[in-house]
Protein backbone atom coordinates (compact mmCIF):
# COMPACT_ATOMS: atom_id res chain seq x y z
CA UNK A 1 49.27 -13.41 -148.32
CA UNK A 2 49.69 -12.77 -144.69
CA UNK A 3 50.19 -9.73 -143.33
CA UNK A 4 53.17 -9.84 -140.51
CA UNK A 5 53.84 -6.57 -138.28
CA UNK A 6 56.77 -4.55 -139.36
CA UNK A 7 59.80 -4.12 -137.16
CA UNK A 8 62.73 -1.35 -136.85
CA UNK A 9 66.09 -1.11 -135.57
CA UNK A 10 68.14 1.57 -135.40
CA UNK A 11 72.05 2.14 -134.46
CA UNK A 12 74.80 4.40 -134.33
CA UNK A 13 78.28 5.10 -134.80
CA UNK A 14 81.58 6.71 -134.67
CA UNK A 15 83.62 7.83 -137.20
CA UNK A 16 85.58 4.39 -137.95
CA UNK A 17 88.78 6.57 -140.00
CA UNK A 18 89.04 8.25 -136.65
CA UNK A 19 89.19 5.18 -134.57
CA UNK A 20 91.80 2.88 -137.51
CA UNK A 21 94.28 6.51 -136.83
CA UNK A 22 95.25 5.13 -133.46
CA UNK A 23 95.77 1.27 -134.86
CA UNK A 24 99.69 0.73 -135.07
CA UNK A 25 100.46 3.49 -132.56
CA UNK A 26 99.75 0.97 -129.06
CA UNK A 27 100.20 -2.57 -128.77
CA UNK A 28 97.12 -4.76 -130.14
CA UNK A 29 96.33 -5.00 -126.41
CA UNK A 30 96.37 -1.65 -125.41
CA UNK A 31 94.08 -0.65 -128.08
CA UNK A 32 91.45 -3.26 -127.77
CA UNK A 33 91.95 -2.83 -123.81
CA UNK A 34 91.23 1.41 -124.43
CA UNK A 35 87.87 0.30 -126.54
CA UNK A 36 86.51 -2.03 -123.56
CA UNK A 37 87.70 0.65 -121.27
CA UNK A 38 85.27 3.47 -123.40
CA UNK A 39 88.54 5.06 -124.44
CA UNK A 40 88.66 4.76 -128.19
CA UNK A 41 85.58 3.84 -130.00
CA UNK A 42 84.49 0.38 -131.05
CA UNK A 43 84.35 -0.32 -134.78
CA UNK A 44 81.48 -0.32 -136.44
CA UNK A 45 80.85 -3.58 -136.88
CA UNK A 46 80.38 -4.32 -133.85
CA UNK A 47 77.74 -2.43 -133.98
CA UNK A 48 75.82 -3.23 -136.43
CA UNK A 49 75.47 -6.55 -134.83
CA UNK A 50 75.14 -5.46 -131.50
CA UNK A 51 78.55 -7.93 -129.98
CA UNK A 52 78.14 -6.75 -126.55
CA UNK A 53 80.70 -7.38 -123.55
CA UNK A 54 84.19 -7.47 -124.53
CA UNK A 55 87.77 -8.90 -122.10
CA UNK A 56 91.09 -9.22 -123.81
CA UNK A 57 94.25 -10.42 -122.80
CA UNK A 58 97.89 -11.30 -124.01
CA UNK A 59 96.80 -14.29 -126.84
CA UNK A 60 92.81 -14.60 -126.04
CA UNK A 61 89.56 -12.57 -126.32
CA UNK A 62 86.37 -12.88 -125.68
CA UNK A 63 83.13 -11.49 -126.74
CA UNK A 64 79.27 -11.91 -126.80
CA UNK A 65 76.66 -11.80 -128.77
CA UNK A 66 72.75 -11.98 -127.48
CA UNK A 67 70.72 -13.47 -130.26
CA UNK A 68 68.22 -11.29 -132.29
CA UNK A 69 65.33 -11.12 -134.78
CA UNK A 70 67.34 -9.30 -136.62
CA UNK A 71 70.48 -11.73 -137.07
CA UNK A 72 67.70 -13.97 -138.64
CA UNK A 73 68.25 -16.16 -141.77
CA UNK A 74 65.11 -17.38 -144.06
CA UNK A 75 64.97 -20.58 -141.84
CA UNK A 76 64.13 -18.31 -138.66
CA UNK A 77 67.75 -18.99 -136.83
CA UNK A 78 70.55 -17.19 -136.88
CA UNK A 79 72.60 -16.20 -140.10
CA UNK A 80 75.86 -18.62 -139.93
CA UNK A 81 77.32 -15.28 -141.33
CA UNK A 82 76.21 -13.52 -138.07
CA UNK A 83 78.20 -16.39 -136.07
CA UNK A 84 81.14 -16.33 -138.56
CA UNK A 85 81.67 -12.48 -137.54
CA UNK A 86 81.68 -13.39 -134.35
CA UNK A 87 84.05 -16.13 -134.62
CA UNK A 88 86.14 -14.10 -137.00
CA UNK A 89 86.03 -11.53 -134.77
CA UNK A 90 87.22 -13.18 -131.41
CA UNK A 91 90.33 -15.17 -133.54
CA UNK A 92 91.55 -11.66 -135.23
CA UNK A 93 91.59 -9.83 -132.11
CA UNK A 94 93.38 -12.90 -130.24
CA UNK A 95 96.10 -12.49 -132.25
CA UNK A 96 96.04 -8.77 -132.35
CA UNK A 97 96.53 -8.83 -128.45
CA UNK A 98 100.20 -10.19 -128.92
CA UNK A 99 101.25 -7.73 -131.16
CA UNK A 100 103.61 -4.80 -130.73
CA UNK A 101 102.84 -0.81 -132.07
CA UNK A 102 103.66 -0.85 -135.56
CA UNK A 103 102.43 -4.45 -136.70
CA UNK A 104 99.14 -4.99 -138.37
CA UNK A 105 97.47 -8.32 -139.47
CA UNK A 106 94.68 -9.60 -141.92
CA UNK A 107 92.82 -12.85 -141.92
CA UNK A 108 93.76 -14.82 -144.79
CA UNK A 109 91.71 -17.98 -143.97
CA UNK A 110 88.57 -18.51 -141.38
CA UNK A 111 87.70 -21.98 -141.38
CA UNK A 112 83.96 -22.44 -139.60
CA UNK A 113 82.44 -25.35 -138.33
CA UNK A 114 78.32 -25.06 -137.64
CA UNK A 115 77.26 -27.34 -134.82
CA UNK A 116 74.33 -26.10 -133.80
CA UNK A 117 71.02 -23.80 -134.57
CA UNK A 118 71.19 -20.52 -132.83
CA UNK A 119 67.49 -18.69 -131.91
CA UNK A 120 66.62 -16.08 -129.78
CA UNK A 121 65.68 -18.33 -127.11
CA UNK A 122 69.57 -19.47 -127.41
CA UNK A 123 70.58 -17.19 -124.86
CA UNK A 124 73.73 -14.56 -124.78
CA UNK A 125 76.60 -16.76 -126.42
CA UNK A 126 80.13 -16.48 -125.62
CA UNK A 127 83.22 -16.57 -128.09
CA UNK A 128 86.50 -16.97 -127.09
CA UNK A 129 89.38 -16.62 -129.33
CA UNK A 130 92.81 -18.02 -128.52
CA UNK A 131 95.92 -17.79 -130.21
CA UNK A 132 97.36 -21.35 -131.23
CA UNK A 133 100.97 -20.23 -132.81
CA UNK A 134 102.75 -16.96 -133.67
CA UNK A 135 105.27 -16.60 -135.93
CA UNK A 136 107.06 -13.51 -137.42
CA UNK A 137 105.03 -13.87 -140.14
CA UNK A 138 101.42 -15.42 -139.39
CA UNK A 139 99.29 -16.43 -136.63
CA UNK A 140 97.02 -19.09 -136.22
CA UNK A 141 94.22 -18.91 -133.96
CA UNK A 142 90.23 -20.43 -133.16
CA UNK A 143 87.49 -19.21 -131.43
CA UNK A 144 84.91 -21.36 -130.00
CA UNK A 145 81.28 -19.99 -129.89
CA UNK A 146 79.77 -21.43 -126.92
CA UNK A 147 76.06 -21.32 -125.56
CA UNK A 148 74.83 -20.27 -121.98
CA UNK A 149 74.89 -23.99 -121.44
CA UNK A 150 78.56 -24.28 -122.01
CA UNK A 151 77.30 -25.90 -125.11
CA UNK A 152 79.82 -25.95 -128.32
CA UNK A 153 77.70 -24.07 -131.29
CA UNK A 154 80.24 -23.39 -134.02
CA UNK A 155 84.03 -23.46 -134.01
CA UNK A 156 86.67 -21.62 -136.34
CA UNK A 157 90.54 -21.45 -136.74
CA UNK A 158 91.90 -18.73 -138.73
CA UNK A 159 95.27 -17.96 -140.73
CA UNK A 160 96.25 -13.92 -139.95
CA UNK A 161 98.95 -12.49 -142.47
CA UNK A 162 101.04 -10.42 -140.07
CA UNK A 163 102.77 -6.85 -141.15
CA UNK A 164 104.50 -3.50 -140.57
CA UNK A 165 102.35 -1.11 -140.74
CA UNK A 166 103.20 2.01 -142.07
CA UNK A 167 102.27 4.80 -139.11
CA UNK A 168 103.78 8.69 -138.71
């Protein structure tokens, strides 16, 4: 048995009930633009997976990710769960951006295409959401997970329910 040298990682918070309060009282947009901004806390998934830099804008966000140790799988590259958050992620908050106070959404579907192994020697990658269609009642949207090479690494489209939300 080999002996391998232990590592750590530690992260904080914010209170995430605090943060989902303020969810159906500004436009998708203005509350993902408040969290960039330092405004309103991020959630906590982010994280917990340390996403870094974040830009939104009407139908399309974008957000990175710089690979760790820590996002490992078994097979010493990054979990395809790690990159389906991310794609997840950058689709669901594309189609937040278009919509008004007092509409919520859910993914119902996230469809995830693996092109390529990620490492830590990968480089910061970049996912970009966009917004394909927008009805009254769902949204379709994809993210594309790209590497510093402008390099396609895994691709997604996603199905978001769309919904009143119930807000004092």
């Amino acid at each position: 048995m080999t002996q391998t040298q232990e590592r750590t990682r530690t992260f904080t918070w914010s209170d995430p009930v605090a943060g989902a309060a303020h969810v159906g009282r500004r436009s998708g947009l203005e509350l993902l633009r408040a969290m960039i901004a330092g405004e309103l806390d991020g959630p906590p998934v982010m994280h917990l997976i340390d996403m870094a830099r974040m830009e939104a804008d009407e139908g399309r966000v974008v957000v990175e990710l710089l690979p760790q140790e820590f996002h490992y799988n078994p097979l010493g590259t990054v979990h395809g769960g790690v990159l389906s958050t991310l794609l997840d992620t950058a689709a669901g908050c594309a189609v937040h951006t278009t919509l008004p106070a007092g509409v919520g959404y859910t993914s119902l579907d996230l469809n995830v295409k693996f092109l390529r192994p990620v490492t830590v020697d990968s480089g910061t990658l970049r996912c970009e959401g966009t917004v394909l269609q927008r009805g009254r009642r769902t949204a379709l949207a994809e993210a594309r997970l790209t590497d510093p090479a402008d390099r396609l690494v895994a691709h997604a489209t996603s199905t978001c329910l769309l919904f009143p939300l119930d807000t004092p």
